[in-house]
PDB file of N, CA and C in Angstrom:
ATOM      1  N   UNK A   1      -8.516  -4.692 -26.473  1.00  0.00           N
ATOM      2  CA  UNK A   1      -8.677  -4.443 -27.906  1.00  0.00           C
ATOM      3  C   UNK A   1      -8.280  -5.676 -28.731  1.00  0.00           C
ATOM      4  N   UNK A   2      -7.186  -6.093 -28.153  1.00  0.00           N
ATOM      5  CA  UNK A   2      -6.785  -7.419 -29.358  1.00  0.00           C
ATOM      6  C   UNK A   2      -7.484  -8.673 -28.543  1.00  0.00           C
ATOM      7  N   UNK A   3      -7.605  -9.537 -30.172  1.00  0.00           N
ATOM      8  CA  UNK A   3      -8.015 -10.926 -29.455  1.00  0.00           C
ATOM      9  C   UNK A   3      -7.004 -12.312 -29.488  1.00  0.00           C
ATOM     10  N   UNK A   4      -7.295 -13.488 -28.893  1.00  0.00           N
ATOM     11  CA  UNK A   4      -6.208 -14.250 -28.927  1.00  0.00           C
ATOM     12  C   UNK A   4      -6.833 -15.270 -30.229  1.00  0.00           C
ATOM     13  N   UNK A   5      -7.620 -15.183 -30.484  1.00  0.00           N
ATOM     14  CA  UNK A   5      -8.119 -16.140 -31.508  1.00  0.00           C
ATOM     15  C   UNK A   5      -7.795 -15.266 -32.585  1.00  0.00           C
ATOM     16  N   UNK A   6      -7.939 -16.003 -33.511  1.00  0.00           N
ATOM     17  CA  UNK A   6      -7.876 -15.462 -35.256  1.00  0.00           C
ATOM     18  C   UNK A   6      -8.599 -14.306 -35.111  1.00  0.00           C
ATOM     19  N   UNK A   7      -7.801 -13.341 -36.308  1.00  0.00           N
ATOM     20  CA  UNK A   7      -8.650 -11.902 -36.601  1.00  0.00           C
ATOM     21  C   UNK A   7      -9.763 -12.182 -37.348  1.00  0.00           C
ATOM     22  N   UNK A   8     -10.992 -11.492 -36.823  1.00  0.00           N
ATOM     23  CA  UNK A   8     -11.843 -11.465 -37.491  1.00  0.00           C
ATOM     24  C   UNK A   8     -11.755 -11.045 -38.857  1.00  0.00           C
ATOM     25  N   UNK A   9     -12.370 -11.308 -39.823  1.00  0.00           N
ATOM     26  CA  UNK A   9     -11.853 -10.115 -41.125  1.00  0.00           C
ATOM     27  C   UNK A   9     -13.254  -9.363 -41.079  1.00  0.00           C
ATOM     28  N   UNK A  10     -14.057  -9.433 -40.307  1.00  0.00           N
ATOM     29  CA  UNK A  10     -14.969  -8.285 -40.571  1.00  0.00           C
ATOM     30  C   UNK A  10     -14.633  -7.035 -39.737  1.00  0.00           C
ATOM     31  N   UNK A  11     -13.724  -7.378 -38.660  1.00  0.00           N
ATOM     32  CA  UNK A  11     -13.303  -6.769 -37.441  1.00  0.00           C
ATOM     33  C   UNK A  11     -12.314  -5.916 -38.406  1.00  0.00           C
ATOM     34  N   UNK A  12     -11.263  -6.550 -39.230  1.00  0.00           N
ATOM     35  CA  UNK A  12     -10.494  -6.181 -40.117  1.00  0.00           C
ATOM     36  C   UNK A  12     -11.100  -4.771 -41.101  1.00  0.00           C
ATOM     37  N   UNK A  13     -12.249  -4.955 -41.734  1.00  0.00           N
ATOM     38  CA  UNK A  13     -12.457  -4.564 -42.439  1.00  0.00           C
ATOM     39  C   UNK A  13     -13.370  -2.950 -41.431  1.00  0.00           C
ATOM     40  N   UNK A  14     -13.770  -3.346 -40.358  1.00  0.00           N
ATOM     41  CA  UNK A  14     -14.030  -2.075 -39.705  1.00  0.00           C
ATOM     42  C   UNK A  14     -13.272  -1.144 -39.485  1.00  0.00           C
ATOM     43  N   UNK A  15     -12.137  -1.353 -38.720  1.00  0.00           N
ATOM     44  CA  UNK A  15     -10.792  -1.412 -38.551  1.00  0.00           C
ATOM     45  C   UNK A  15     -10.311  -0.357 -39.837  1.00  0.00           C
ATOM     46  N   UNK A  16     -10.240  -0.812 -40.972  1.00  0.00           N
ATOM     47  CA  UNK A  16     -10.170   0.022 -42.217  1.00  0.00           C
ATOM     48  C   UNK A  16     -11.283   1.006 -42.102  1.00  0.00           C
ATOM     49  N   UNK A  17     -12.083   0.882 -42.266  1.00  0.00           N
ATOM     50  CA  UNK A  17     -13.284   2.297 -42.549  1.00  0.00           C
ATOM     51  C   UNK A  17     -13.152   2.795 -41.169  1.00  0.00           C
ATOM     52  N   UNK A  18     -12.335   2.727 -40.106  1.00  0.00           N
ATOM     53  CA  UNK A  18     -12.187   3.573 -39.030  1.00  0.00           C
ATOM     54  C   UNK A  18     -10.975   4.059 -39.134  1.00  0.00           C
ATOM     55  N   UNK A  19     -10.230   3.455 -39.862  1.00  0.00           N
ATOM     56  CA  UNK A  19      -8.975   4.412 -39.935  1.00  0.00           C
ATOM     57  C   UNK A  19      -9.066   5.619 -41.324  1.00  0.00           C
ATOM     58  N   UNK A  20      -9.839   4.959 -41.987  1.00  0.00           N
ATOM     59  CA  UNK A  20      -9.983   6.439 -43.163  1.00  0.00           C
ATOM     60  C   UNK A  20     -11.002   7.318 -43.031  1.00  0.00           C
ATOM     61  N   UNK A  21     -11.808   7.098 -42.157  1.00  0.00           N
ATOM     62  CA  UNK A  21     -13.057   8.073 -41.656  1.00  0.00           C
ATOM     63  C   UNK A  21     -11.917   9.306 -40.996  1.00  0.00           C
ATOM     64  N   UNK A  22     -11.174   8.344 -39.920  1.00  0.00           N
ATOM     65  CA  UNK A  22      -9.995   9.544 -38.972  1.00  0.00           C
ATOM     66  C   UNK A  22      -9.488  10.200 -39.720  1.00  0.00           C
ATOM     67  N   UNK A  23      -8.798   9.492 -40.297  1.00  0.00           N
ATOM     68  CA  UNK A  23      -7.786  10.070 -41.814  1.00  0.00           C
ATOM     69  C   UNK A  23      -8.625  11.700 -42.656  1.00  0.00           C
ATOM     70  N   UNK A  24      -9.993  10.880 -42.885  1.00  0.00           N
ATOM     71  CA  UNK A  24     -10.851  12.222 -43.914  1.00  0.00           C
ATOM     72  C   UNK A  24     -11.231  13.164 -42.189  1.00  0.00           C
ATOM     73  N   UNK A  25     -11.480  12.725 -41.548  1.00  0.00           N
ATOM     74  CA  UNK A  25     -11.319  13.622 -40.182  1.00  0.00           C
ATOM     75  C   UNK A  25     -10.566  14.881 -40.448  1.00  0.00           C
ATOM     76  N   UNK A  26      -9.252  14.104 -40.193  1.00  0.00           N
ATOM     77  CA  UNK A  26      -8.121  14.946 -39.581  1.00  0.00           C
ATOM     78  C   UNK A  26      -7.784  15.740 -41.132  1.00  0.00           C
ATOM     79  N   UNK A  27      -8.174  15.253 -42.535  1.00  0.00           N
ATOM     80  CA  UNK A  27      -7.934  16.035 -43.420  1.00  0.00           C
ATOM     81  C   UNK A  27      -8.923  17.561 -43.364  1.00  0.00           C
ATOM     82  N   UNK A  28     -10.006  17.277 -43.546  1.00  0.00           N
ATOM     83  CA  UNK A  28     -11.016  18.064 -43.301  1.00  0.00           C
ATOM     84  C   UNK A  28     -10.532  19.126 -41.847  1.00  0.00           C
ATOM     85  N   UNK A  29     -10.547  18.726 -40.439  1.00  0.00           N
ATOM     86  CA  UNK A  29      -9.729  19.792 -39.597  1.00  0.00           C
ATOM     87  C   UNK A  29      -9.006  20.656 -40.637  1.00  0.00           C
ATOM     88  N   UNK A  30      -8.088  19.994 -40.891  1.00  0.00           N
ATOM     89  CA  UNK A  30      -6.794  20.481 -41.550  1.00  0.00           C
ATOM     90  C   UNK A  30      -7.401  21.771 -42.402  1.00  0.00           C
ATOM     91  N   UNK A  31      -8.261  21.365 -43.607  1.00  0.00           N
ATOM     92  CA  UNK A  31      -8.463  21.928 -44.688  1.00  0.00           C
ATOM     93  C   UNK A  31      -9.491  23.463 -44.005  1.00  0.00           C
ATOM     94  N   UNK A  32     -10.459  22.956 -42.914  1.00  0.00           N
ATOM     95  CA  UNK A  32     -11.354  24.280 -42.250  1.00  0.00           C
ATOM     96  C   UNK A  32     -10.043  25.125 -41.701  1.00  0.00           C
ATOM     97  N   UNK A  33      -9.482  24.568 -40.913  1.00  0.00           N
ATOM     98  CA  UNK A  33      -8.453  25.575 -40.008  1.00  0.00           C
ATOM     99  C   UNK A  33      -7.726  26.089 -40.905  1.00  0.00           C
ATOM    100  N   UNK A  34      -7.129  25.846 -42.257  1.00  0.00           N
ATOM    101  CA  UNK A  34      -6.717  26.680 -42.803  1.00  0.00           C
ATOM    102  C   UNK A  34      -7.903  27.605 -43.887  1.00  0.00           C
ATOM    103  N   UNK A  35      -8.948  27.322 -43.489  1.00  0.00           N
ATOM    104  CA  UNK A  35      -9.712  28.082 -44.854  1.00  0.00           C
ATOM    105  C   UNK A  35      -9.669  29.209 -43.331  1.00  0.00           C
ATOM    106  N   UNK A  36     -10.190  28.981 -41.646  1.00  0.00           N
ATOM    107  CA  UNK A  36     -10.460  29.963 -41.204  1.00  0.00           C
ATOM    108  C   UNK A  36      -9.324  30.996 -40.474  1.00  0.00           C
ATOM    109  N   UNK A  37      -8.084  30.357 -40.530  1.00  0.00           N
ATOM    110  CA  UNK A  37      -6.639  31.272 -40.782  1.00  0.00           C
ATOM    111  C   UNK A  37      -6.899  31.908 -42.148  1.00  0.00           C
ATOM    112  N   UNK A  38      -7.237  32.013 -42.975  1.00  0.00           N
ATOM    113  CA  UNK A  38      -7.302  32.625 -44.292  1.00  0.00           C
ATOM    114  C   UNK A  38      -8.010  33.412 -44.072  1.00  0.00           C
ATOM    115  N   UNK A  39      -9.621  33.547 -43.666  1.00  0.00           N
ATOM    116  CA  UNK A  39     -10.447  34.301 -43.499  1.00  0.00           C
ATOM    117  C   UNK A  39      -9.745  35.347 -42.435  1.00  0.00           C
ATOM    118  N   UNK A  40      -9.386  34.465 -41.210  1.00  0.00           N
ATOM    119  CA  UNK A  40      -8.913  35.532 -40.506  1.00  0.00           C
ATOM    120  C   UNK A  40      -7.467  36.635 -40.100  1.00  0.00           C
ATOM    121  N   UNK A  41      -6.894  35.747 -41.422  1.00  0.00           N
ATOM    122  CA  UNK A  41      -5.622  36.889 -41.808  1.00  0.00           C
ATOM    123  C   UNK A  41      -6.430  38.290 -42.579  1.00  0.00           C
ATOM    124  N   UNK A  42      -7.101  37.380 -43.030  1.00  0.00           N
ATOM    125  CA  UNK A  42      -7.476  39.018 -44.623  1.00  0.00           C
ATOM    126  C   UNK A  42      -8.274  39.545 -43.377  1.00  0.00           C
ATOM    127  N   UNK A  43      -8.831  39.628 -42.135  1.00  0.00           N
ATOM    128  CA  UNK A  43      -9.305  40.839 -41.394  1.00  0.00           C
ATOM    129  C   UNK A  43      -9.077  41.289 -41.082  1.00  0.00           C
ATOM    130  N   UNK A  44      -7.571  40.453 -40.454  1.00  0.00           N
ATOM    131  CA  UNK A  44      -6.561  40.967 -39.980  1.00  0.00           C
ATOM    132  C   UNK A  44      -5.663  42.099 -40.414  1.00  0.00           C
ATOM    133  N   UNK A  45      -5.511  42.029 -42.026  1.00  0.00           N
ATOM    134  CA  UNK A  45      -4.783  42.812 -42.721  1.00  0.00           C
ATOM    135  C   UNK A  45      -5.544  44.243 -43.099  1.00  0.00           C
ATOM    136  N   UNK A  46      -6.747  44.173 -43.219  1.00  0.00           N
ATOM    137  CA  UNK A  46      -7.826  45.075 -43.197  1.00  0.00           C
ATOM    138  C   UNK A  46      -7.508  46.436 -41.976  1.00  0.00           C
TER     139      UNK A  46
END
């Protein structure tokens, strides 16, 4: 993964839009799994 020469900065800049793609990833998981714990409490409670 790493190189011994200078960082690229385009490598850099991928690097960024791959870490906030994960980031809106793992938000989004986050945000479904709790919309479908929600859904599936209220059936539950039913």
């Amino acid at each position: 993964m790493f190189k011994l020469k200078g960082v690229d900065p385009l490598d850099e800049k991928k690097k960024e839009k791959l870490s906030k793609l994960i980031k809106k990833g793992e938000k989004f998981k986050k945000r479904s799994l709790e919309r479908w714990n929600n859904k599936t409490s209220k059936y539950n409670k039913k």
